[in-house]
C-alpha atoms as a PDB file:
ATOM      1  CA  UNK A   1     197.276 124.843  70.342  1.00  0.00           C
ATOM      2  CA  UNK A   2     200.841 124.501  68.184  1.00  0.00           C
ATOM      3  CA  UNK A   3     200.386 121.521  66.828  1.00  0.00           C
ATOM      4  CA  UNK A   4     197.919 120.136  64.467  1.00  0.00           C
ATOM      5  CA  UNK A   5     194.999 118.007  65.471  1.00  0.00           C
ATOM      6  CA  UNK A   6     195.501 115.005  63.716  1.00  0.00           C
ATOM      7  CA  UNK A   7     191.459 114.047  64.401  1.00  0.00           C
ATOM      8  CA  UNK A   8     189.527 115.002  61.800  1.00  0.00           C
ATOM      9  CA  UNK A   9     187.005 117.918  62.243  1.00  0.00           C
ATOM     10  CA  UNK A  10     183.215 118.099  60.876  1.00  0.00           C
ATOM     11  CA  UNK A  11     181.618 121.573  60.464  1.00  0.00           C
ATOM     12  CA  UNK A  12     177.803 121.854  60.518  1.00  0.00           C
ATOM     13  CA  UNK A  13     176.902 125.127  59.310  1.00  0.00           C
ATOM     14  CA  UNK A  14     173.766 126.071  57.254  1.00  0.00           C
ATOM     15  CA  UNK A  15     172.868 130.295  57.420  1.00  0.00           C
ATOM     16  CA  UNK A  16     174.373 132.131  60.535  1.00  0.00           C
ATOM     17  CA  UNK A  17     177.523 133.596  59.629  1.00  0.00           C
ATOM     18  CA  UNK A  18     178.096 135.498  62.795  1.00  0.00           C
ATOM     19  CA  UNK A  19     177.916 132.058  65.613  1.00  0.00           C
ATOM     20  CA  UNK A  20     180.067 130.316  62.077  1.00  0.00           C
ATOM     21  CA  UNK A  21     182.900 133.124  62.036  1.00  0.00           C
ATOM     22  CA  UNK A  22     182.559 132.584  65.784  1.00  0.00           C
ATOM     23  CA  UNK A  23     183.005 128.709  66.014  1.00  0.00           C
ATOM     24  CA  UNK A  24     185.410 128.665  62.563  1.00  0.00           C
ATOM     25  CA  UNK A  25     187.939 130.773  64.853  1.00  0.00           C
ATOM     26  CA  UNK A  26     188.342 128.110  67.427  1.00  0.00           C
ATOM     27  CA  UNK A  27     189.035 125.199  64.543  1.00  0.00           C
ATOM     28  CA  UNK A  28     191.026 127.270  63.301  1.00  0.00           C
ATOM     29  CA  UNK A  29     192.876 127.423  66.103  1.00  0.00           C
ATOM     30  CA  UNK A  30     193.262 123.716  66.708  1.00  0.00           C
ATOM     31  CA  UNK A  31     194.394 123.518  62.910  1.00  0.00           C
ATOM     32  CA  UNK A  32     192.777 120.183  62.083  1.00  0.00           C
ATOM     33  CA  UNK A  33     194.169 118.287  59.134  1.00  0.00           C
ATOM     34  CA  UNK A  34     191.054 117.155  58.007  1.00  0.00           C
ATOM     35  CA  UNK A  35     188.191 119.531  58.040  1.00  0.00           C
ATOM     36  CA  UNK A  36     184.846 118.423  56.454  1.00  0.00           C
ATOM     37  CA  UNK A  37     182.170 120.949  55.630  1.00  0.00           C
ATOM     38  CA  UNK A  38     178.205 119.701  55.663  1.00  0.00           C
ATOM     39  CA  UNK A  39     176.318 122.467  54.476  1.00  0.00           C
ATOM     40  CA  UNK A  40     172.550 122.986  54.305  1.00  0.00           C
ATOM     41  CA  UNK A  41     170.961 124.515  51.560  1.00  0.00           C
ATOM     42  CA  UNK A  42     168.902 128.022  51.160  1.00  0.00           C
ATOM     43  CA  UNK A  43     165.061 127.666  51.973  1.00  0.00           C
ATOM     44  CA  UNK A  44     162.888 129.089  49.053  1.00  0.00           C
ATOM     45  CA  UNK A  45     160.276 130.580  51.400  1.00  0.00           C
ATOM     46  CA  UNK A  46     162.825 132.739  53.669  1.00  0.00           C
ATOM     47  CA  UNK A  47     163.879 136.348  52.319  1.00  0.00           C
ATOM     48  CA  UNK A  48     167.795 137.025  52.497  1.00  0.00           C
ATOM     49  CA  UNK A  49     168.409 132.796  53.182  1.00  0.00           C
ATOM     50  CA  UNK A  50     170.627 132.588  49.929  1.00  0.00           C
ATOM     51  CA  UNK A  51     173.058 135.143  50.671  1.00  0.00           C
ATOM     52  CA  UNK A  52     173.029 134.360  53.950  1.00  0.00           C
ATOM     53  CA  UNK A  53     174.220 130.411  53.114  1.00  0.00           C
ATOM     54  CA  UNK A  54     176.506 132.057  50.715  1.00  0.00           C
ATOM     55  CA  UNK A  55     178.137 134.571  53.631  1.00  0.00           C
ATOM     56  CA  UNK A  56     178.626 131.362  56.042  1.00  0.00           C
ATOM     57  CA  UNK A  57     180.127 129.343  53.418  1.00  0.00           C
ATOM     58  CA  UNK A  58     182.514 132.199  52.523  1.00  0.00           C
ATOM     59  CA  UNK A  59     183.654 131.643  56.103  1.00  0.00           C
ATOM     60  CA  UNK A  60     185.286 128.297  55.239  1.00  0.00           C
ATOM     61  CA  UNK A  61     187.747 129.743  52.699  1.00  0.00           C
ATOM     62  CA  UNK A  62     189.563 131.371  55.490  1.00  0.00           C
ATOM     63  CA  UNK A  63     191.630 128.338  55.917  1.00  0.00           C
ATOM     64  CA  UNK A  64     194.705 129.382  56.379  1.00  0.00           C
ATOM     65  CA  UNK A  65     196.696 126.282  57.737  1.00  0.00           C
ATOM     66  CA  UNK A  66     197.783 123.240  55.947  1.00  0.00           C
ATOM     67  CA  UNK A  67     194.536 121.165  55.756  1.00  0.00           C
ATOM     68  CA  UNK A  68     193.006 118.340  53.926  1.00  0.00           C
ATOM     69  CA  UNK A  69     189.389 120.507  53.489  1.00  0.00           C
ATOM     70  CA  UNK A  70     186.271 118.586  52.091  1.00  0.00           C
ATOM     71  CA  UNK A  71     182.852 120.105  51.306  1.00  0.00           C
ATOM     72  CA  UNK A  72     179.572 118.468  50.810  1.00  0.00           C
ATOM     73  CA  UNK A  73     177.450 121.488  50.529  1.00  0.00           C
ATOM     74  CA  UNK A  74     173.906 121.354  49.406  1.00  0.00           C
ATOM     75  CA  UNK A  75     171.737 123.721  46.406  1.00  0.00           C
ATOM     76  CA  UNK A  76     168.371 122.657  47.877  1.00  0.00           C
ATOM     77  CA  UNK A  77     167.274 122.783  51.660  1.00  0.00           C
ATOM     78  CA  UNK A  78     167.045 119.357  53.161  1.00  0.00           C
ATOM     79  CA  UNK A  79     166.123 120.266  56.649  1.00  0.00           C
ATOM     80  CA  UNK A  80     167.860 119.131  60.372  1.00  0.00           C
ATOM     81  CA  UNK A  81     167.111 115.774  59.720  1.00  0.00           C
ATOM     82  CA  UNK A  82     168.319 114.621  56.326  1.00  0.00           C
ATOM     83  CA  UNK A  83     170.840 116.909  55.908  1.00  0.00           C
ATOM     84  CA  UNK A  84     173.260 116.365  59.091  1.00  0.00           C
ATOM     85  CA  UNK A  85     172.022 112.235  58.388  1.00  0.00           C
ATOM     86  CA  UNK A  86     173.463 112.059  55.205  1.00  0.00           C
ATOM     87  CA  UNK A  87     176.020 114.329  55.985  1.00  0.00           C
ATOM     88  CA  UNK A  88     177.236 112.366  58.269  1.00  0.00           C
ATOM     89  CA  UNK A  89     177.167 109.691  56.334  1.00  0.00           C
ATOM     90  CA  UNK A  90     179.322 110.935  53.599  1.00  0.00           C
ATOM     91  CA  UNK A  91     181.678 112.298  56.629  1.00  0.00           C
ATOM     92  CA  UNK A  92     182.109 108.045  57.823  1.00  0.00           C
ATOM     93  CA  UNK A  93     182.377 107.011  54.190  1.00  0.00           C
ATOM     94  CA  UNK A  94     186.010 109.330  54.416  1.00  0.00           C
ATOM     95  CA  UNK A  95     186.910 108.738  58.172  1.00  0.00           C
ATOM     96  CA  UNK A  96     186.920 106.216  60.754  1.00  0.00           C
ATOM     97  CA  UNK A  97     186.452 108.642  63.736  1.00  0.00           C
ATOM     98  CA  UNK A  98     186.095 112.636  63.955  1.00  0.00           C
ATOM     99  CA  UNK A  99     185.149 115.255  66.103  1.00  0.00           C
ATOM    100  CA  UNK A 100     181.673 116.967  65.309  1.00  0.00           C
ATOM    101  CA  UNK A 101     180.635 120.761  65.763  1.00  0.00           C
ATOM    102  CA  UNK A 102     177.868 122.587  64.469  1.00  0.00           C
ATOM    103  CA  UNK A 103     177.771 126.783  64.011  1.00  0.00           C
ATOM    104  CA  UNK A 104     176.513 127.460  66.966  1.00  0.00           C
ATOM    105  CA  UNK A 105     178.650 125.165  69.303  1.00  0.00           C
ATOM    106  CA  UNK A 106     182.067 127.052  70.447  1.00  0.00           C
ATOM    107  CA  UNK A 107     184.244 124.982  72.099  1.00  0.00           C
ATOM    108  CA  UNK A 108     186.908 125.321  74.622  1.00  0.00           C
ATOM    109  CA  UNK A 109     190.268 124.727  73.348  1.00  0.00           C
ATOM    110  CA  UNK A 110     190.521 121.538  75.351  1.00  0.00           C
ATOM    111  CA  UNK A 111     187.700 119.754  73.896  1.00  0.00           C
ATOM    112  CA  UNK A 112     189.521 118.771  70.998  1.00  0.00           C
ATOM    113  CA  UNK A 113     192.305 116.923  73.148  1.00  0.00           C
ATOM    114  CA  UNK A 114     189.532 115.633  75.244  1.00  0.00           C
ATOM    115  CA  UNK A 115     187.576 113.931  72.203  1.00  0.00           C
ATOM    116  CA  UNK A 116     190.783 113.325  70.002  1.00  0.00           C
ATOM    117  CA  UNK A 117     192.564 111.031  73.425  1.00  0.00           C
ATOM    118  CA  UNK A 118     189.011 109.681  73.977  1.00  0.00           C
ATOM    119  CA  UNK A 119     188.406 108.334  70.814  1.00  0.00           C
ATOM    120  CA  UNK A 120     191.510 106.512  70.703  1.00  0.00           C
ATOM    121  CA  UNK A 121     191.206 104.918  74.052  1.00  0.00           C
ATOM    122  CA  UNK A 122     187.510 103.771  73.408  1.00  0.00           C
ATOM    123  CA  UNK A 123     187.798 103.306  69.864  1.00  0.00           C
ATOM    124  CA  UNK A 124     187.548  99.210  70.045  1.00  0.00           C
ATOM    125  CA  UNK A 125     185.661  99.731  73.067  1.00  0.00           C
ATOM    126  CA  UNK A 126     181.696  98.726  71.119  1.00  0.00           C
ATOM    127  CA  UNK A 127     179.790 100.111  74.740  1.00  0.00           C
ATOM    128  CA  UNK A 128     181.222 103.778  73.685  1.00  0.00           C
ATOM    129  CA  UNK A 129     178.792 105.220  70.943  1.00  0.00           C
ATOM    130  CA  UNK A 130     179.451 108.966  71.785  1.00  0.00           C
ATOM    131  CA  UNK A 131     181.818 111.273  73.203  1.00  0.00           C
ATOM    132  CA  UNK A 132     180.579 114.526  74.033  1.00  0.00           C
ATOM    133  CA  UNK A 133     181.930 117.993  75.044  1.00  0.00           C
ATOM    134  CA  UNK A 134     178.612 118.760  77.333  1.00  0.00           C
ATOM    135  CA  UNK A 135     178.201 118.968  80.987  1.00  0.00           C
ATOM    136  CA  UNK A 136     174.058 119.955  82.047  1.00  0.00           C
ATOM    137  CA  UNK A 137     175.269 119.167  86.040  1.00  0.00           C
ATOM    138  CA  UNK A 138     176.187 122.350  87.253  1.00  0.00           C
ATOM    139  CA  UNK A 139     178.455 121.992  89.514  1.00  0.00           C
ATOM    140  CA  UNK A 140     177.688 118.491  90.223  1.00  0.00           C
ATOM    141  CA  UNK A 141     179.899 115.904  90.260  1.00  0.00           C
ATOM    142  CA  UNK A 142     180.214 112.133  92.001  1.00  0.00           C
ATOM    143  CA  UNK A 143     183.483 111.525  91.679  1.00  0.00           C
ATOM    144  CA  UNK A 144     186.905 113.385  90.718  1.00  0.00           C
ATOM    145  CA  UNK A 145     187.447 111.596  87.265  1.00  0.00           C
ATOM    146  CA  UNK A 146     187.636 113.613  84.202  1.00  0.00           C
ATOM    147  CA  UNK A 147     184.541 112.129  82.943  1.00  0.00           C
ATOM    148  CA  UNK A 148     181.721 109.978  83.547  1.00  0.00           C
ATOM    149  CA  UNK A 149     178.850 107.562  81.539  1.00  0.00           C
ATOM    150  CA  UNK A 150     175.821 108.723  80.393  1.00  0.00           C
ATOM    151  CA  UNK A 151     172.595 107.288  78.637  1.00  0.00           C
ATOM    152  CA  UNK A 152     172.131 110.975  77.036  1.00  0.00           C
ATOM    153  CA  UNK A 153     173.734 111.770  73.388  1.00  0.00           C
ATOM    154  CA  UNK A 154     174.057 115.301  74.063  1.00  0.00           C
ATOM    155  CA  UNK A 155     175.120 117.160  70.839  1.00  0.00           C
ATOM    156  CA  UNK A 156     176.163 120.668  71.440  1.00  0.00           C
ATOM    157  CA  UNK A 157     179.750 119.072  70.368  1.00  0.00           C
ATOM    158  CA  UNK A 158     180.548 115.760  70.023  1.00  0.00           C
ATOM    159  CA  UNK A 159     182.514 113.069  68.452  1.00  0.00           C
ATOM    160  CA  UNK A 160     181.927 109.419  67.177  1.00  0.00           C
ATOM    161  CA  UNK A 161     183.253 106.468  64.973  1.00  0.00           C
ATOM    162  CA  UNK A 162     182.116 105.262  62.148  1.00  0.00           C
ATOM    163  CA  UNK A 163     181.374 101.791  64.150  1.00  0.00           C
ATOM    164  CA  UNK A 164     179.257 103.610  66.126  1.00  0.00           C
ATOM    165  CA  UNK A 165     177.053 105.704  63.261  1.00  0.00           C
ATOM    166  CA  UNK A 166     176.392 102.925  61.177  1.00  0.00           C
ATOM    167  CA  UNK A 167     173.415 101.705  63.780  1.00  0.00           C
ATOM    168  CA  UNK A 168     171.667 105.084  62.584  1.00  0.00           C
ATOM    169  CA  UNK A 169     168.359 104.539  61.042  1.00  0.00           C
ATOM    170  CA  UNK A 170     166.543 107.371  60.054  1.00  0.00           C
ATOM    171  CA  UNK A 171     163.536 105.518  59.789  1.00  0.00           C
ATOM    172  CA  UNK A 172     163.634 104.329  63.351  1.00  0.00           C
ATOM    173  CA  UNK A 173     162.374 100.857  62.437  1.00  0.00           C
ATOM    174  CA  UNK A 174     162.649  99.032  65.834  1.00  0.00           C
ATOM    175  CA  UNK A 175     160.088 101.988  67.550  1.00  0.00           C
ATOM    176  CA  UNK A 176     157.255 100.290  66.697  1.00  0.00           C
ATOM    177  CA  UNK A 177     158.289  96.603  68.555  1.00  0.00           C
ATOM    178  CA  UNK A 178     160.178  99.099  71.221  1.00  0.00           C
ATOM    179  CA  UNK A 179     156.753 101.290  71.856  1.00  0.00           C
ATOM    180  CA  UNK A 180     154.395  98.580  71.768  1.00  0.00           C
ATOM    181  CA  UNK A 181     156.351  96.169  74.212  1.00  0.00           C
ATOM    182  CA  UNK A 182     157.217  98.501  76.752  1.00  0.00           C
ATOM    183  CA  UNK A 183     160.887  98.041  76.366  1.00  0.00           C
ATOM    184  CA  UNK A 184     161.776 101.836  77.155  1.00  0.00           C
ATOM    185  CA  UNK A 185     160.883 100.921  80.848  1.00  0.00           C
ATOM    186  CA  UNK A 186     164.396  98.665  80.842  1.00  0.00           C
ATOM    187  CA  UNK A 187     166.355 101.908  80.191  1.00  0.00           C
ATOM    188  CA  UNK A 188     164.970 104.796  82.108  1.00  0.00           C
ATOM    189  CA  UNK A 189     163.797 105.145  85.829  1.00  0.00           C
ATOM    190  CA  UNK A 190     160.524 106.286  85.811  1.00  0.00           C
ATOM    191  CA  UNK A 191     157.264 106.951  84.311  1.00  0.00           C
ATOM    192  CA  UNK A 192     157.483 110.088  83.930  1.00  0.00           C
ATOM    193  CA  UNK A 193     160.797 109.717  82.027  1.00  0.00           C
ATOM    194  CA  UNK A 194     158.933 107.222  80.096  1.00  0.00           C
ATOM    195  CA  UNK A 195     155.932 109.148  79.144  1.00  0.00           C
ATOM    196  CA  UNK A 196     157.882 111.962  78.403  1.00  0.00           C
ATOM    197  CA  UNK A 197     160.241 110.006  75.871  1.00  0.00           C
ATOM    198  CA  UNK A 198     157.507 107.749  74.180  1.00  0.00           C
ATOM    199  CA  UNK A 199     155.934 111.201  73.105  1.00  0.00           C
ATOM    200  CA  UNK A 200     159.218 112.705  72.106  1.00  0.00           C
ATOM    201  CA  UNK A 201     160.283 109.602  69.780  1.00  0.00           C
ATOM    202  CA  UNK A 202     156.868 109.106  68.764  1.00  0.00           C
ATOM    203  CA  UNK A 203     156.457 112.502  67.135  1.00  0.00           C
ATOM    204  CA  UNK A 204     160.109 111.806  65.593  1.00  0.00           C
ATOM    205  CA  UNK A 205     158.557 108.705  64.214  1.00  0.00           C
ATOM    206  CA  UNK A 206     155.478 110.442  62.725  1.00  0.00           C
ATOM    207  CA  UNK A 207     158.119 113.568  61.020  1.00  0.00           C
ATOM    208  CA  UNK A 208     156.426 115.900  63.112  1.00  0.00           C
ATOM    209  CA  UNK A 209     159.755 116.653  64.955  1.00  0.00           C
ATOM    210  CA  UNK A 210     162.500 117.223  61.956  1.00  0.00           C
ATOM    211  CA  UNK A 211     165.347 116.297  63.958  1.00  0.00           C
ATOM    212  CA  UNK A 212     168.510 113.885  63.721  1.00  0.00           C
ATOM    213  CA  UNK A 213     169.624 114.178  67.475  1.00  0.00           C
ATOM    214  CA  UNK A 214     166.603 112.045  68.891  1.00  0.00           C
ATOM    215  CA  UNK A 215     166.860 109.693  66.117  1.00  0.00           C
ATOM    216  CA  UNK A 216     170.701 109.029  67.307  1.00  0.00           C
ATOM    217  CA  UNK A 217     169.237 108.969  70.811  1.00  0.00           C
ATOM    218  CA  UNK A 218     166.963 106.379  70.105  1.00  0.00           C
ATOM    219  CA  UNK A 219     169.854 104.607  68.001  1.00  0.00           C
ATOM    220  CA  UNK A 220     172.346 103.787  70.770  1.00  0.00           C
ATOM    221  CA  UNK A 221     169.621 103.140  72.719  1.00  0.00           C
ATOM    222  CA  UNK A 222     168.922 100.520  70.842  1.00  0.00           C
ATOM    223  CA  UNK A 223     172.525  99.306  71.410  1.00  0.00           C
ATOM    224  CA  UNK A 224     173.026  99.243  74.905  1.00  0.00           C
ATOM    225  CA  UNK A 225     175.439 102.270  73.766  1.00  0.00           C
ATOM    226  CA  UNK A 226     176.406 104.613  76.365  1.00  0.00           C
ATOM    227  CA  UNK A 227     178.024 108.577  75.945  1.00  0.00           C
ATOM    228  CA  UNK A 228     181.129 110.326  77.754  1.00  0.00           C
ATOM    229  CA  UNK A 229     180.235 113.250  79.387  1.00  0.00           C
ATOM    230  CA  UNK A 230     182.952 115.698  80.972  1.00  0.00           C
ATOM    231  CA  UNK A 231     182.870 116.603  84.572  1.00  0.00           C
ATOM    232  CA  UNK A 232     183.194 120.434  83.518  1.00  0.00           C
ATOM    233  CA  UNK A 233     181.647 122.088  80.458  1.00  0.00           C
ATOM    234  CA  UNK A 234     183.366 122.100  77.247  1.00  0.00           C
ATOM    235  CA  UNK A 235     181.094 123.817  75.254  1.00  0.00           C
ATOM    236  CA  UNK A 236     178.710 126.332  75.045  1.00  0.00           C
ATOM    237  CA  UNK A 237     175.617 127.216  72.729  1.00  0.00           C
ATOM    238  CA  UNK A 238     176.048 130.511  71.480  1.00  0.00           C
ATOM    239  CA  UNK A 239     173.103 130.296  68.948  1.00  0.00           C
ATOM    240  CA  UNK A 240     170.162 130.743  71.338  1.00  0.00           C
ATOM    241  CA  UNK A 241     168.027 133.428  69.154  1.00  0.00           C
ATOM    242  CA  UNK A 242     165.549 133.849  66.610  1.00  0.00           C
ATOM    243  CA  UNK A 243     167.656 132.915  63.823  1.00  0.00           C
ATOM    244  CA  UNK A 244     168.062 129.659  65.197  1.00  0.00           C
ATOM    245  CA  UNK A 245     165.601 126.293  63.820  1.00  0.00           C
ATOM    246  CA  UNK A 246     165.025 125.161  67.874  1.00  0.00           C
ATOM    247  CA  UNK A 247     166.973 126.794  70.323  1.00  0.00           C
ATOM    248  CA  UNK A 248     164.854 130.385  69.610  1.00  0.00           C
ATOM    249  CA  UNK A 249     163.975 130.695  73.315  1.00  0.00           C
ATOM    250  CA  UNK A 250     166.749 131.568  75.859  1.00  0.00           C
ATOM    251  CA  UNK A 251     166.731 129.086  78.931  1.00  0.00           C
ATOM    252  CA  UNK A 252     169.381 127.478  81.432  1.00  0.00           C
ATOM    253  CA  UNK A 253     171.345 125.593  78.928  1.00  0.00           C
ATOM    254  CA  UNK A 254     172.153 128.954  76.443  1.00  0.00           C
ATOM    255  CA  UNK A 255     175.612 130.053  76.825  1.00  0.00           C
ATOM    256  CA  UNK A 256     176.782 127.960  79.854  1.00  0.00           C
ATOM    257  CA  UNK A 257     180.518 128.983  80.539  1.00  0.00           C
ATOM    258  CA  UNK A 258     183.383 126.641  79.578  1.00  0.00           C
ATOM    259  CA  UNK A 259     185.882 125.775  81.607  1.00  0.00           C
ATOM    260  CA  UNK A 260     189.340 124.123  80.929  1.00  0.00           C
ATOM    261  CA  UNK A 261     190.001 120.701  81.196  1.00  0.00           C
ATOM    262  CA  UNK A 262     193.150 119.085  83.022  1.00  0.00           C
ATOM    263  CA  UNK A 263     195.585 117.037  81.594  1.00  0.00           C
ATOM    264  CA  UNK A 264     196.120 113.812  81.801  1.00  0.00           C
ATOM    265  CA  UNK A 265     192.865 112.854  82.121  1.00  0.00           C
ATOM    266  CA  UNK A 266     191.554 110.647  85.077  1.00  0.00           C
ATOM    267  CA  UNK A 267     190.113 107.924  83.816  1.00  0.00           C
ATOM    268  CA  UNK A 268     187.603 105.725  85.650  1.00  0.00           C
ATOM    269  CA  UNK A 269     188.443 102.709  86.674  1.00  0.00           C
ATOM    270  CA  UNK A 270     185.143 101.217  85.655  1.00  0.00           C
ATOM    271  CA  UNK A 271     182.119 101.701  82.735  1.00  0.00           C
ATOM    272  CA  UNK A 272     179.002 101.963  84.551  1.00  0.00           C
ATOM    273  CA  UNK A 273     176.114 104.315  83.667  1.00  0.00           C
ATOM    274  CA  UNK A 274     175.582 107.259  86.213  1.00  0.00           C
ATOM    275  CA  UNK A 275     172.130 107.299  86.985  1.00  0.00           C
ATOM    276  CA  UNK A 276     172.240 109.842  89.411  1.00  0.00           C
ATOM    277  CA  UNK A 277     173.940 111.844  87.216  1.00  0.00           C
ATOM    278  CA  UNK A 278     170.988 111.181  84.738  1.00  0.00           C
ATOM    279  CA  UNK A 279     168.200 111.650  86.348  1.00  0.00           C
ATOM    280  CA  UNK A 280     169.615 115.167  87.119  1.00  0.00           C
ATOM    281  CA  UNK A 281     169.804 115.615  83.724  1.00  0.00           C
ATOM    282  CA  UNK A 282     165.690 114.002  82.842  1.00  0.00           C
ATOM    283  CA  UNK A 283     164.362 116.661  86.086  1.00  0.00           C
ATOM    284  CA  UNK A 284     166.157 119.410  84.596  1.00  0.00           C
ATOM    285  CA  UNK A 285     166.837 119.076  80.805  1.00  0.00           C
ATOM    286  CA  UNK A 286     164.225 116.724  79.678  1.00  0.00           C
ATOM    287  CA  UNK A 287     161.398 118.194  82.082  1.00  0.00           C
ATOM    288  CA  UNK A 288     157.573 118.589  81.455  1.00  0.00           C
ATOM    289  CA  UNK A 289     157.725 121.842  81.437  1.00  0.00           C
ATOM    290  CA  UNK A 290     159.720 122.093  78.223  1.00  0.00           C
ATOM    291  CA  UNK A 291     157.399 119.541  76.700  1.00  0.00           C
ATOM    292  CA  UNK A 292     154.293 120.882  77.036  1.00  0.00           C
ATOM    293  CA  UNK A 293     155.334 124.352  75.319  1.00  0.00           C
ATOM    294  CA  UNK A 294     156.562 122.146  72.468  1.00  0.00           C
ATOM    295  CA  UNK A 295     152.892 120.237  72.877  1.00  0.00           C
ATOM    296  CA  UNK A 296     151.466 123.687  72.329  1.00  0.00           C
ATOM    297  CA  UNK A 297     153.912 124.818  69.592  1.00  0.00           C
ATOM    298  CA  UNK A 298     153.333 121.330  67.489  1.00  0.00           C
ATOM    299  CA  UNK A 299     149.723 121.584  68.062  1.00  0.00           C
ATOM    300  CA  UNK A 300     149.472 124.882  66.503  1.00  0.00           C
ATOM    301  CA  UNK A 301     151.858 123.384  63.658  1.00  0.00           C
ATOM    302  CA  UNK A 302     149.430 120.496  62.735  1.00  0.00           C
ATOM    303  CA  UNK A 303     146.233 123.113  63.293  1.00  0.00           C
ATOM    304  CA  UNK A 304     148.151 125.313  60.536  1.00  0.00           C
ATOM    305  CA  UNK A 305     148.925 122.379  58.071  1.00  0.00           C
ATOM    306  CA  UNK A 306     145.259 120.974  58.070  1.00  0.00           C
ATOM    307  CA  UNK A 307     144.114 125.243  57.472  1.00  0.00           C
ATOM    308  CA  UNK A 308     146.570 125.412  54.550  1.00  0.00           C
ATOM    309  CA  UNK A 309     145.608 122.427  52.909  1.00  0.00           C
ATOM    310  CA  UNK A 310     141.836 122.928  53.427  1.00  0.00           C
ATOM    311  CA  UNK A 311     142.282 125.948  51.309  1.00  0.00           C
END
């Protein structure tokens, strides 16, 4: 890309500076004006995690184009949860829109086009919360537009407006009225899909999930919001390891291929949800196979906790 990318860029990086030299690479090659730095802070308990934060954030000095570069870096660990929150918070107290990657999420070179035209044409547009670079359909696709609508906030490279963050609560304060009235059977298709997401946002609620992406979920959800998802894959998950904080075992979604979006884009002619589309995405992505090893993994979590603090 010659030009600059007038849309500003946020970079989520925390302790990996291989998959952050990896990702910084292909920002740096879209030479954003704005680049905004959120950056996690060392945890006490883990050998080698302060010079590892220092190494990534050594990273970021390698900008080498003209750029408007602003850090918000942390001392202390804050975790997933609060620290992308009120990162992105501080990011929408600067900006009214930007594109968001974390260090583990390498785009293709067309994903910044793709967000940066997207946000403009949907920017008014209050039914848009999210536009992502993800694509779980292999292969499948319904029509031949560039994109289609999705219920599903998928994260792996994304972009947003501050319109659309400001219905973020990280306390999740409607789940309670939501849970107890059944209303999550007006959004999804089945019981299963129900089940499987009352669990999911109920062990958000409770903190025994420290994550941000299900509480932004659960956020446009509460808005009628839906997300733009790109008939081909724009970016890939390089971070599938043992260094990462969730995505430690290798499955389907680790490293799917990119591919190269075409230009102009084909628009659709109208905003409906693709449910089809979706409930690929529940069977596959959101599947009960996946939850129960997390069932197992959380249950050993709270077994631990009560051990230590019956000590």
């Amino acid at each position: 890309m010659d030009s600059q990318l007038s849309t500003p860029v946020v970079f989520l990086i925390f302790n990996r500076p291989d998959t952050t030299k990896t990702v910084f690479e292909a920002i740096r090659q879209a030479k954003p004006k704005i680049l905004l730095i959120i950056a996690d802070g060392p945890r006490h308990d883990r050998v080698n995690d302060a010079e590892k934060c220092v190494a990534t954030r050594s990273i970021i000095e390698g900008v080498d184009w003209e750029c408007n570069l602003l850090k918000n870096y942390s001392d202390i660990n804050l975790g997933c949860k609060l620290r992308v929150s009120s990162g992105l918070d501080w990011v929408f107290d600067q900006v009214e829109s930007a594109i968001i990657l974390e260090d583990d999420c390498l785009p293709n070179p067309t994903f910044f086009r793709f967000c940066s035209e997207l946000l403009n044409q949907y920017a008014d547009d209050k039914r848009i919360m999210v536009i992502s670079g993800n694509n779980f359909q292999f292969g499948r696709r319904r029509t031949e537009n560039s994109y289609y609508f999705s219920a599903f906030t998928h994260c792996w490279g994304w972009a947003t407006w501050r319109r659309a963050w400001q219905h973020y609560d990280i306390d999740m304060k409607l789940w309670s009225t939501v849970r107890d009235n059944g209303w999550l059977r007006d959004i999804l298709h089945s019981k299963y899909a129900v089940r499987y997401w009352e669990y999911i946002f109920q062990s958000v609620f409770d903190d025994l999930i420290n994550s941000w992406a299900y509480r932004w979920l659960f956020a446009c959800w509460m808005q009628g919001g839906l997300t733009i998802l790109p008939n081909v894959n724009l970016v890939s998950n390089i971070g599938f390891n043992n260094e990462a904080t969730h995505t430690k075992n290798v499955d389907s979604l680790a490293n799917i291929p990119t591919e190269t979006i075409t230009f102009p884009l084909l628009h659709p002619q109208f905003v409906i949800r693709d449910t089809q589309s979706d409930d690929f995405t529940q069977r596959i992505v959101f599947r009960f196979g996946i939850l129960s090893r997390f069932k197992k993994r959380l249950k050993r979590i709270i077994n631990r906790f009560y051990k230590n603090n019956s000590q």
